[in-house]
Protein backbone atom coordinates (compact mmCIF):
# COMPACT_ATOMS: atom_id res chain seq x y z
CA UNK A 1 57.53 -111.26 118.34
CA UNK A 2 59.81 -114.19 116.88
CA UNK A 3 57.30 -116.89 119.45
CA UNK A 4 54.63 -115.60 117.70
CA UNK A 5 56.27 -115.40 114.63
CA UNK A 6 57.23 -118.99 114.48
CA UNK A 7 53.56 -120.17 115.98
CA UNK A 8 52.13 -118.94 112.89
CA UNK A 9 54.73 -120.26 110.73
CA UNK A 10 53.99 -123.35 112.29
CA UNK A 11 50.70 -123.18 112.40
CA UNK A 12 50.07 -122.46 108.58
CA UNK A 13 52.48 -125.37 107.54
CA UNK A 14 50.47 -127.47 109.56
CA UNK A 15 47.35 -126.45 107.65
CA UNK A 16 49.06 -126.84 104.52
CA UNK A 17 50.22 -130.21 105.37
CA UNK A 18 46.97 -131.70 106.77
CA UNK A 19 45.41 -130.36 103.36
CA UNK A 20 48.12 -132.36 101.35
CA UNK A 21 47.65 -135.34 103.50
CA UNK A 22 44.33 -135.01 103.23
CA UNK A 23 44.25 -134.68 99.22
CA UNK A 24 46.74 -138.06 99.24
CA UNK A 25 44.48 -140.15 100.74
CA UNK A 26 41.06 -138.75 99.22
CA UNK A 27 43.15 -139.35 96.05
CA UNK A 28 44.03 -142.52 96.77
CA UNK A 29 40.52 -144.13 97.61
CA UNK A 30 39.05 -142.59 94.92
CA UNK A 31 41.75 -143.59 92.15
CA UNK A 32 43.25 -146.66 93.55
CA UNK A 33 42.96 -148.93 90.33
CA UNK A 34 44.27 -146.15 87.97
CA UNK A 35 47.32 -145.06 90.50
CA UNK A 36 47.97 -149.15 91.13
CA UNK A 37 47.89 -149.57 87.31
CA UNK A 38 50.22 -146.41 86.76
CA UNK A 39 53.14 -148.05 89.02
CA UNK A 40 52.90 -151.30 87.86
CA UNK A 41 54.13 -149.88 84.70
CA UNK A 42 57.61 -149.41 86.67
CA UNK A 43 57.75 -151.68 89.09
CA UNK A 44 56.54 -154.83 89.86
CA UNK A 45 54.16 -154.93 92.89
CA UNK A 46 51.35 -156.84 93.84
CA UNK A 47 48.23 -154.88 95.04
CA UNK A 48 48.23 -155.96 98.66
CA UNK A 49 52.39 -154.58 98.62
CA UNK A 50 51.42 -151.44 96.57
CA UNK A 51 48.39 -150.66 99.40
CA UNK A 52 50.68 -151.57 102.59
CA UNK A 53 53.51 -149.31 101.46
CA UNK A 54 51.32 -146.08 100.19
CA UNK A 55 49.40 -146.67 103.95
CA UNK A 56 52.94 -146.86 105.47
CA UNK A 57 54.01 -143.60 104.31
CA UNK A 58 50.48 -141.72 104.61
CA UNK A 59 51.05 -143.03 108.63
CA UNK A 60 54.77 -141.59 108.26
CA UNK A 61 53.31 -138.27 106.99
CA UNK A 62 50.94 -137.99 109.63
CA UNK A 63 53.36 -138.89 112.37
CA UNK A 64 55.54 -136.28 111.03
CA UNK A 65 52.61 -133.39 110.80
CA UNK A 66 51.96 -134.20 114.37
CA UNK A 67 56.02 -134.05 115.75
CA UNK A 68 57.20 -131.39 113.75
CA UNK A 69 54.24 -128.70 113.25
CA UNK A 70 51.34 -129.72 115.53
CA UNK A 71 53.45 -130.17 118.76
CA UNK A 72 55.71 -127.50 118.49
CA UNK A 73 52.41 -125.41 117.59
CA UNK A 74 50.55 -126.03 120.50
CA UNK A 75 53.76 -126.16 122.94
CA UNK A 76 54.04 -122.38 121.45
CA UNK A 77 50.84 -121.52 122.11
CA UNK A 78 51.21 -123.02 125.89
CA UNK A 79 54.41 -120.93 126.50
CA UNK A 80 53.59 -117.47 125.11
């Protein structure tokens, strides 16, 4: 009961994660000039640094999805 207990846990933050990385970047394309023009306000960054960084970190948050939900989700699945 605890495999199967954790595969679900795993399984639903997964989902909920994907959906948040999902709403980042849709967010993101569609209000790039207004988030850019938000956080200039505090720092000072130049488009192409403001763009590199936020696609650094939405490749961070995937990575991490995939090692620490989707992996250990599947490798559940395989086992029980």
């Amino acid at each position: 009961m605890e495999t199967e207990m954790l595969r679900n846990f795993l399984g639903v933050c997964g989902l909920i994660n994907i959906a948040m990385l999902t709403l980042w970047w849709v967010v993101f394309m569609l209000a790039h000039d207004w988030i850019y023009k938000m956080h200039t306000k505090w720092f000072k960054l130049s488009e192409e640094k403001f763009d590199s960084i936020h696609y650094a970190c939405i490749a961070f948050f995937k990575l991490s999805i995939f090692l620490f939900n989707v992996v250990p989700y599947f490798a559940l699945l395989i086992v029980a």
